[in-house]
Protein backbone atom coordinates (compact mmCIF):
# COMPACT_ATOMS: atom_id res chain seq x y z
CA UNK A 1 86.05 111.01 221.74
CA UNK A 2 83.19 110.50 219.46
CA UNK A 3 82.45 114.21 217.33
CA UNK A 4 79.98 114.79 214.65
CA UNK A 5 80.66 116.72 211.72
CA UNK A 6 77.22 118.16 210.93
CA UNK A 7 77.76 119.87 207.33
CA UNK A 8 75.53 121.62 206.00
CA UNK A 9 74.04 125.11 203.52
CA UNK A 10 73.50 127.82 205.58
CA UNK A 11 70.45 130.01 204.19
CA UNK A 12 70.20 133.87 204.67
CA UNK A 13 67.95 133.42 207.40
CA UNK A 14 69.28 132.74 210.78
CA UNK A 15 65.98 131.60 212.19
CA UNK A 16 65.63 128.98 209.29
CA UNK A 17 69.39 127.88 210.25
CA UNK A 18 68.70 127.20 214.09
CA UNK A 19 66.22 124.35 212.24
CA UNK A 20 69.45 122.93 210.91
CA UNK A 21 71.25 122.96 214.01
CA UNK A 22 68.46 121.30 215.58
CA UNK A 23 68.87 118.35 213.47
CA UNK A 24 72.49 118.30 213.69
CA UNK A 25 72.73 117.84 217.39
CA UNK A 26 69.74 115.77 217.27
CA UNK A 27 71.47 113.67 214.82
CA UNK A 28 74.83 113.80 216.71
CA UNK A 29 72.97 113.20 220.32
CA UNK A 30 71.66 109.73 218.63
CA UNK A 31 74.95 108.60 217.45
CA UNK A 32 76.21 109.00 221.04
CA UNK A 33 78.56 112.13 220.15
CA UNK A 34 79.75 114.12 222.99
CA UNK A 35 80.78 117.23 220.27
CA UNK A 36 79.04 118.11 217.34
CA UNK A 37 81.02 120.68 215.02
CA UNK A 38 79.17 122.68 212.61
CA UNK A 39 80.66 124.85 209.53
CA UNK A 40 81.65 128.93 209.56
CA UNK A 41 78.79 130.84 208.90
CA UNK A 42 76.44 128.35 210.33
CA UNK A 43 74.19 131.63 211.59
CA UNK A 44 73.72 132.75 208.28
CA UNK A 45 75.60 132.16 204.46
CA UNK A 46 78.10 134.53 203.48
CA UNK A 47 77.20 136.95 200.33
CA UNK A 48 74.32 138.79 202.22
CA UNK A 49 74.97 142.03 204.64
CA UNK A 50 76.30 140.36 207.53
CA UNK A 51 75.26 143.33 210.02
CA UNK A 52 72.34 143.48 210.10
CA UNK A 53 72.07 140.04 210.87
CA UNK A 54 74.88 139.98 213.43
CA UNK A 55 74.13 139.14 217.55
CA UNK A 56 75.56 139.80 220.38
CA UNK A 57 77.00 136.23 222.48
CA UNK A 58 73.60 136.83 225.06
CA UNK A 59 71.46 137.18 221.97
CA UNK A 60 68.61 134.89 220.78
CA UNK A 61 70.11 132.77 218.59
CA UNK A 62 73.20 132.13 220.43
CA UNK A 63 70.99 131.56 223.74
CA UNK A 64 68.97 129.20 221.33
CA UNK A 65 72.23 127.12 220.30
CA UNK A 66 72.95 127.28 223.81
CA UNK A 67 69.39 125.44 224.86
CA UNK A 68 69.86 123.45 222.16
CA UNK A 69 73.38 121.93 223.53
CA UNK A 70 71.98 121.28 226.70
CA UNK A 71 69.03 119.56 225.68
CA UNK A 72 70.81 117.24 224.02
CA UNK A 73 73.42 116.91 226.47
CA UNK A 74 76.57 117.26 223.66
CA UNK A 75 79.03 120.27 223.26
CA UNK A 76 78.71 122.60 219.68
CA UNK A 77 80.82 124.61 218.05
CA UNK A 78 78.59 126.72 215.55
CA UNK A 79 79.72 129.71 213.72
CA UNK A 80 77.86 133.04 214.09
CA UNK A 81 78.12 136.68 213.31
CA UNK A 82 78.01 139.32 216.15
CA UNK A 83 78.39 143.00 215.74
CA UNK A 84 81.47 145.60 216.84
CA UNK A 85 81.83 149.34 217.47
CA UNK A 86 83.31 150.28 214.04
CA UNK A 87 79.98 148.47 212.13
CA UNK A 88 81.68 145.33 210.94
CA UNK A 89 80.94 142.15 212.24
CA UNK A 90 82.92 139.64 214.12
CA UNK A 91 83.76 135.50 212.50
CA UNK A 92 82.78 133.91 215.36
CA UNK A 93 82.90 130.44 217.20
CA UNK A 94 80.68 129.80 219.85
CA UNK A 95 82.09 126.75 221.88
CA UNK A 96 78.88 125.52 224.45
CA UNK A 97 77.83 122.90 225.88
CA UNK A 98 77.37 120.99 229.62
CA UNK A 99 79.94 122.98 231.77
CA UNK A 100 81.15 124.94 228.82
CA UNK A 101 80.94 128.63 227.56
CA UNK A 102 83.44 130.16 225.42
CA UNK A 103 83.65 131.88 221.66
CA UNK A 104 86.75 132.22 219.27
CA UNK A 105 86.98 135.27 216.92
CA UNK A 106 88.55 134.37 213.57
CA UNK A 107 92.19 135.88 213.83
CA UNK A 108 92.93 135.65 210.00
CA UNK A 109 90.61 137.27 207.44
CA UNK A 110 89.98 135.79 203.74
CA UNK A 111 91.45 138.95 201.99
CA UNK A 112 92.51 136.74 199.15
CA UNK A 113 91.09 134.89 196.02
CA UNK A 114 89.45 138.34 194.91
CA UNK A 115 87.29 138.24 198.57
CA UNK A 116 87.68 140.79 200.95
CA UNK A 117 86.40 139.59 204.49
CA UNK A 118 88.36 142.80 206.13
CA UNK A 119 85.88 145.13 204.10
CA UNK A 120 82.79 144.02 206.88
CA UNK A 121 84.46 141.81 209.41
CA UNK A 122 87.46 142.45 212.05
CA UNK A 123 89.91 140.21 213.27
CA UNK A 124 90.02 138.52 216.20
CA UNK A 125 93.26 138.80 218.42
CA UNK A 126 93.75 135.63 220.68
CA UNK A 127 93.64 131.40 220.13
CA UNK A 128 91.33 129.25 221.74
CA UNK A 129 91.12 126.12 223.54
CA UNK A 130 88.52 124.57 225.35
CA UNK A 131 87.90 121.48 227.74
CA UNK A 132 85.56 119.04 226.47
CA UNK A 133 84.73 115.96 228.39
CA UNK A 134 88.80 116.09 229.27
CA UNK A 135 89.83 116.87 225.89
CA UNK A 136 91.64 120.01 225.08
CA UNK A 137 90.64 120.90 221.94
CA UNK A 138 91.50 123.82 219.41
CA UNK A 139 89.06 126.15 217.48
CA UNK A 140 90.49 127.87 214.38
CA UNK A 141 88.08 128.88 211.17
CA UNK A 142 88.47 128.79 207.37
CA UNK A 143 91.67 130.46 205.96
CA UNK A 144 93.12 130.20 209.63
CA UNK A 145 94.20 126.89 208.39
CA UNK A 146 96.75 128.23 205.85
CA UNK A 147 98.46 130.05 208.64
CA UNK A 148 100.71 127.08 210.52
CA UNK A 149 101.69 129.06 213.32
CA UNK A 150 97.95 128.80 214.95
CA UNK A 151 97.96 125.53 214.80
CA UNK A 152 101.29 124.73 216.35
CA UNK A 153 100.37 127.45 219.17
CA UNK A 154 97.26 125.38 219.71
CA UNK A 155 98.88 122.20 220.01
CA UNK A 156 101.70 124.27 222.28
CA UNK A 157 98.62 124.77 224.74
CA UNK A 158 97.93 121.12 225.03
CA UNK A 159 95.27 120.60 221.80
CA UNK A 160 94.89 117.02 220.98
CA UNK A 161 92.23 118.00 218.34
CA UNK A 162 92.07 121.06 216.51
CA UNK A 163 88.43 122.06 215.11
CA UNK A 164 88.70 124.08 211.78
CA UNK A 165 85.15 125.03 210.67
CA UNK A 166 85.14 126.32 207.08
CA UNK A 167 82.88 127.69 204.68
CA UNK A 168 85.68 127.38 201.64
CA UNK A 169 86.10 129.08 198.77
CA UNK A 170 85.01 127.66 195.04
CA UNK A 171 86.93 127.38 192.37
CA UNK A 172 89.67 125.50 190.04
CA UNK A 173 92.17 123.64 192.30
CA UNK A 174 90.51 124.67 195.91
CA UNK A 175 89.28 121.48 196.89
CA UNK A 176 92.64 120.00 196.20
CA UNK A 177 94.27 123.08 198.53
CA UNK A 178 91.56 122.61 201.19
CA UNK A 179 92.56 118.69 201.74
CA UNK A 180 96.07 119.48 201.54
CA UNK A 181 95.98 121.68 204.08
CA UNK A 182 94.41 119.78 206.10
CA UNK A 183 96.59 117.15 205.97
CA UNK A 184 99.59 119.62 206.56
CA UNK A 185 98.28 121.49 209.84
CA UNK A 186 97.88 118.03 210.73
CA UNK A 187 101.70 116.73 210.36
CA UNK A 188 102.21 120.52 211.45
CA UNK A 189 101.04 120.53 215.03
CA UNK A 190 100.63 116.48 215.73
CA UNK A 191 97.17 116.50 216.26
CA UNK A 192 93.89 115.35 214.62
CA UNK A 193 92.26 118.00 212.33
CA UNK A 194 88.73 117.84 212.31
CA UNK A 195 87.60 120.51 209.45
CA UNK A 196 83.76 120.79 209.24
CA UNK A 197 83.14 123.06 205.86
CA UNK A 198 79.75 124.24 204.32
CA UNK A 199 78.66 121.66 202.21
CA UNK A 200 78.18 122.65 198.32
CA UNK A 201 74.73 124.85 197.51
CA UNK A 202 75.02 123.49 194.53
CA UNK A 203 74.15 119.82 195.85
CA UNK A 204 70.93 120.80 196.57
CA UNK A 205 70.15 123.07 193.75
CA UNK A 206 70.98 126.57 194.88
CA UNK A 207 73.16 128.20 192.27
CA UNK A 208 76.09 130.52 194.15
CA UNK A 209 76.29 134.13 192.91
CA UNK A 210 79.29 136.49 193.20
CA UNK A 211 82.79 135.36 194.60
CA UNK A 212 81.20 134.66 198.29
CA UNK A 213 83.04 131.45 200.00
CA UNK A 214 79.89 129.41 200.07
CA UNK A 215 81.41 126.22 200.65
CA UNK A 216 82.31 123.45 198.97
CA UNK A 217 81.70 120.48 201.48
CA UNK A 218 84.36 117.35 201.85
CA UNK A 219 84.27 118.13 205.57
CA UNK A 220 87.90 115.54 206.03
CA UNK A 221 89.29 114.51 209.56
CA UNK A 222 93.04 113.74 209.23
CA UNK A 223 95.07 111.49 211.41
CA UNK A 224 98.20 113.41 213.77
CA UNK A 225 100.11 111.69 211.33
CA UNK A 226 98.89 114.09 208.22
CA UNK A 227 96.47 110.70 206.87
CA UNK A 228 92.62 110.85 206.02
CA UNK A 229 90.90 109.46 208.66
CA UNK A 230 87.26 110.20 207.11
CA UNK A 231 85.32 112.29 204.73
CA UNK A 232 82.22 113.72 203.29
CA UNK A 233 81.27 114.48 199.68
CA UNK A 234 79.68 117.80 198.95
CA UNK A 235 76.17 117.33 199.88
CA UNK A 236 74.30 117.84 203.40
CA UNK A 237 75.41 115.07 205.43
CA UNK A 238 76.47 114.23 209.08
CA UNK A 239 80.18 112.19 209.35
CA UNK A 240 80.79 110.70 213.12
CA UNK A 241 83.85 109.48 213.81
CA UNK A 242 85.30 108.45 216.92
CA UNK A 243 88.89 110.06 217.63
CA UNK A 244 91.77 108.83 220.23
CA UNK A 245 93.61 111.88 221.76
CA UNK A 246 96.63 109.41 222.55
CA UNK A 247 97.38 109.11 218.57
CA UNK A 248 98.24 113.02 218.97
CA UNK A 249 100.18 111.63 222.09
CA UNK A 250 102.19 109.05 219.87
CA UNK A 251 102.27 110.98 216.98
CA UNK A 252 104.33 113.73 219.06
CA UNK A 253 106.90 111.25 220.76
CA UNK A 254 107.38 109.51 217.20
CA UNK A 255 107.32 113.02 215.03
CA UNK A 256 108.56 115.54 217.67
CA UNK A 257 108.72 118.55 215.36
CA UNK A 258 106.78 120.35 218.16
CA UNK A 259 109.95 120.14 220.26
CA UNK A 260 112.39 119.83 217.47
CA UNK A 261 111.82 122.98 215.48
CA UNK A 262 114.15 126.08 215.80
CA UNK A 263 112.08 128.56 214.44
């Protein structure tokens, strides 16, 4: 399976980030890429008021991400903001693409590192995996990835590949946590990790304010085997890589802690 990581800075402005998608599935379509993954927050950066910029799933820029997919002929995974009855938001994944609708609500909040996501978005309750081109794939987000138990339910359910979108955290030794971790969900659940983060505002001039996670880019894909397959610096960039779901296979018959564990 050939993916595209399409990292990139969000703005405020959702209408100014469908331009950005655009690209990245144009860029992804060209490289013959049947998924193109795109960071948390993709809709619009964190450290603005999410709700008022929140959508519902049928709402015009989800339908536009939707068009966008099918133009192009490639599945996306994009993350987006839409709204709930108590007036927070939800994290949300939406999965489209030829023959494929679905949406994954970010089950663990980043109540840590002096951030509170609780304080305007609620959880999501239940994992997701989704059928591309024969592939069962995984979609976590962000801080789901220090929480092992997703990702060896997802493999559990058949994930080959486990998608982890991110818009990470800044800050003295987070970069070094971010690849770790990806690296350990990997040896964790036997599968490839393929963790798309925000690239760095900072790259391109734009000086973060407050403690928002605004990313930090190094989007990384790691081997079943806990290796780095492939990665990105901080800037805007697109990383394609072409991915075997029969490593995961291998991976589990020579490393069966999937069947092995007790607990």
């Amino acid at each position: 399976m050939r993916i595209a990581l399409c990292q990139i800075v969000s703005t405020p402005d959702p209408e100014t980030n469908l331009e950005l998608v655009a690209g990245g599935i144009r860029r992804a379509a060209e490289s013959g890429a049947e998924l193109a993954v795109f960071p948390e927050a993709t809709m619009a950066c964190f450290g603005v008021p999410l709700g008022p910029l929140a959508q519902p799933l049928d709402g015009p820029w989800a339908g536009e991400v939707r068009r966008l997919a099918a133009d192009a002929g490639v599945a996306v995974i994009a993350g987006m903001f839409t709204p709930t009855s108590d007036g927070r938001v939800t994290n949300t994944m939406l999965v489209t693409g030829p023959e494929l609708d679905a949406h994954y609500d970010k089950i663990h909040l980043y109540d840590a590192f002096g951030f509170a996501e609780s304080r305007t978005v609620a959880p999501g309750e239940q994992p997701l995996t989704a059928d591309v081109g024969g592939t069962t794939i995984g979609i976590t987000t962000c801080y789901d990835i220090r929480f092992p138990g997703l990702y060896t339910t997802l493999a559990e359910r058949g994930a080959a590949i486990i998608v982890t979108p991110a818009s990470w955290g800044a800050g003295a030794g987070k970069r070094e946590q971010w690849e770790l971790l990806v690296r350990a969900r990997a040896l964790d659940s036997t599968s490839w990790i393929v963790a798309c983060g925000q690239a760095d505002p900072r790259s391109i001039g734009r000086e973060p304010s407050g403690k928002a996670p605004t990313g930090i880019g190094y989007s990384t894909v790691a081997t079943p085997l806990g290796l780095i397959h492939d990665q990105l610096a901080d800037s805007p960039d697109v990383l394609v890589v072409d991915l075997d779901p029969e490593d995961a296979e291998q991976a589990r018959r020579t490393l069966p802690v999937l069947t092995n564990r007790r607990f």
